[in-house]
N, C-alpha and C. Protein backbone atom coordinates (compact mmCIF):
# COMPACT_ATOMS: atom_id res chain seq x y z
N UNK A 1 -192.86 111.64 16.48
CA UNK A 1 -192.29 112.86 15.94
C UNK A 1 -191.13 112.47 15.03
N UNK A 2 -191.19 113.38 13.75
CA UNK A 2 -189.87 112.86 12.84
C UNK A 2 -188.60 113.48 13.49
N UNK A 3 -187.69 113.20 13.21
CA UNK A 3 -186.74 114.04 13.72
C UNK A 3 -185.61 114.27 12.89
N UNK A 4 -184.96 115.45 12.78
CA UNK A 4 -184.21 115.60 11.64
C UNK A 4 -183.07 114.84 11.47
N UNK A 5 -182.42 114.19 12.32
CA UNK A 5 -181.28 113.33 12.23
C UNK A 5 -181.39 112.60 12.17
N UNK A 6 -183.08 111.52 11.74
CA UNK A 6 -183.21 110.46 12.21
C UNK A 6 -181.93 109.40 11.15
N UNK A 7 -182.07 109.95 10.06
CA UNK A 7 -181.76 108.81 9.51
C UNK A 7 -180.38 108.54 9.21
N UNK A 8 -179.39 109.41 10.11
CA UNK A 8 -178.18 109.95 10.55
C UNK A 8 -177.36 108.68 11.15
N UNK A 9 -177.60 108.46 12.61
CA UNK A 9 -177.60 107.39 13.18
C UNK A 9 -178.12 105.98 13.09
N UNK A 10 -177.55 105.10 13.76
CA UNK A 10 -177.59 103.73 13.91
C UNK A 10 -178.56 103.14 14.94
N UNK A 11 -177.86 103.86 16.33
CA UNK A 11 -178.67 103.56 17.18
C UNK A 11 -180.08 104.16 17.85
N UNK A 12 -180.92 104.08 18.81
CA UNK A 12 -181.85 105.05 19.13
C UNK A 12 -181.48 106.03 19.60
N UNK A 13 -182.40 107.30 19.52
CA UNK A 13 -181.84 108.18 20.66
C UNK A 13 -181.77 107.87 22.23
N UNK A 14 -181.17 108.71 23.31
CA UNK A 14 -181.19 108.29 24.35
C UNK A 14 -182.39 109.32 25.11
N UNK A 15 -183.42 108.57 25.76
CA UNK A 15 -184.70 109.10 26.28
C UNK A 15 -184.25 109.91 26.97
N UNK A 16 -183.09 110.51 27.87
CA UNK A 16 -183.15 111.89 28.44
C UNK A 16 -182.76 112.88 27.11
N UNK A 17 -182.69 112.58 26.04
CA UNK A 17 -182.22 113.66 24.90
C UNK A 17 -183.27 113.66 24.58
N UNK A 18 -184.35 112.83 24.15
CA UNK A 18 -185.10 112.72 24.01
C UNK A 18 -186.42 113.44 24.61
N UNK A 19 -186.37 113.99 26.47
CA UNK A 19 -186.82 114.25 26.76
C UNK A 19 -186.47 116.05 27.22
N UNK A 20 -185.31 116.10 26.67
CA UNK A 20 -185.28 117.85 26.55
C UNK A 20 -185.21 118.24 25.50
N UNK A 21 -185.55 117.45 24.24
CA UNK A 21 -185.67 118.34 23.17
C UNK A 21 -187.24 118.41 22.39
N UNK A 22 -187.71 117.74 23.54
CA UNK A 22 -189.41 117.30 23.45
C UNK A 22 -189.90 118.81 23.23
N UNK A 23 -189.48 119.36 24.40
CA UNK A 23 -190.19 121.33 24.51
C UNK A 23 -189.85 121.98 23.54
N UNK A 24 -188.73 121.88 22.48
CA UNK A 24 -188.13 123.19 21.82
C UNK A 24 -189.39 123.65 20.81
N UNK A 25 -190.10 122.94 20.71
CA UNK A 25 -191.45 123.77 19.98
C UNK A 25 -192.16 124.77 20.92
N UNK A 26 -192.07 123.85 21.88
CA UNK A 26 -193.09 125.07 23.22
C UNK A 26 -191.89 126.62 23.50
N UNK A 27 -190.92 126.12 23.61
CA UNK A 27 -189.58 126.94 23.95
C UNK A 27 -189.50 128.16 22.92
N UNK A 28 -189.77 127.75 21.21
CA UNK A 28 -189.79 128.63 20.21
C UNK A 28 -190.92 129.36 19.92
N UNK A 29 -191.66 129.26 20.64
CA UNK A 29 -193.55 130.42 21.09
C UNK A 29 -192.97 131.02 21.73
N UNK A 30 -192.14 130.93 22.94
CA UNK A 30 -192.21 131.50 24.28
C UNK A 30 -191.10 132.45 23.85
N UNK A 31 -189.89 132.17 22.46
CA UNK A 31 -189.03 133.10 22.80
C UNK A 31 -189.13 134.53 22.45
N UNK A 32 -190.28 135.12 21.29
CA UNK A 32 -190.87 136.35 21.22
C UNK A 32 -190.81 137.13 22.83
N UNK A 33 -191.55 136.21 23.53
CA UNK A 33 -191.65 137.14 24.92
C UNK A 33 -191.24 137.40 25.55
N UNK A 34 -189.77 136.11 25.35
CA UNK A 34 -188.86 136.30 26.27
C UNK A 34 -187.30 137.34 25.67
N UNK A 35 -187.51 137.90 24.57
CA UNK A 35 -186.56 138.84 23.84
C UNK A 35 -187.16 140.16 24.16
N UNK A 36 -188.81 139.95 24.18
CA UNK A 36 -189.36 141.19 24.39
C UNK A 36 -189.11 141.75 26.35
N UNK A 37 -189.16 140.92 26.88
CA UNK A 37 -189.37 141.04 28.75
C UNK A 37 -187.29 141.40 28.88
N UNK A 38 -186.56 141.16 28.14
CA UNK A 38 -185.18 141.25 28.42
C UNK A 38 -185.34 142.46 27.86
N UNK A 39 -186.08 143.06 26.63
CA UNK A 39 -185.47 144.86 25.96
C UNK A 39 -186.14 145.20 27.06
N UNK A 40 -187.36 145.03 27.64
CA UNK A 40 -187.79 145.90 28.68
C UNK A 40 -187.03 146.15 29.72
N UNK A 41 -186.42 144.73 30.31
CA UNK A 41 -185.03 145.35 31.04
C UNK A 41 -184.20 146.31 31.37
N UNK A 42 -183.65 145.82 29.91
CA UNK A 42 -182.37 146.49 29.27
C UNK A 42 -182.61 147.83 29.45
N UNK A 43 -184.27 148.11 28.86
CA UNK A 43 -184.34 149.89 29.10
C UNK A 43 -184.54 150.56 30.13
N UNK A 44 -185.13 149.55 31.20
CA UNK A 44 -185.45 150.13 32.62
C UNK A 44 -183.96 150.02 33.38
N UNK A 45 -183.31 149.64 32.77
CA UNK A 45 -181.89 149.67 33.74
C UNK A 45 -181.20 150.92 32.76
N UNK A 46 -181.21 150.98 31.40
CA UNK A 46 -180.50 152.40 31.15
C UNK A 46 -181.36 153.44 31.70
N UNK A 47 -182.80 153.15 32.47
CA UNK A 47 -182.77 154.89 32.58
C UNK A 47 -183.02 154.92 34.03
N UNK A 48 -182.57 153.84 34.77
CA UNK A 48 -181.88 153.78 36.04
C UNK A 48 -180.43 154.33 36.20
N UNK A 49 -179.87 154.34 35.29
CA UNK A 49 -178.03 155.06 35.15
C UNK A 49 -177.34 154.09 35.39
């Protein structure tokens, strides 16, 4: 995978950074649903009072 900073730095990245920024593609699908499941919330608690 390219990565946008690659050519920023000197050294490698470090494999646990490496390994949470692996998902942010899977993470940026999922966040549609997850903006949509929070307004649903939001509205079932305003018309809770």
């Amino acid at each position: 995978m390219t990565k946008l900073w690659g050519s920023r730095f000197q050294s490698a990245t470090d494999k646990l950074a490496d390994q949470f920024s692996f998902s942010i593609s899977y993470d940026h699908k999922l966040a549609w649903y997850d903006v949509v499941g929070s307004l649903a919330h939001a509205k079932m608690l305003g018309k809770q009072g």
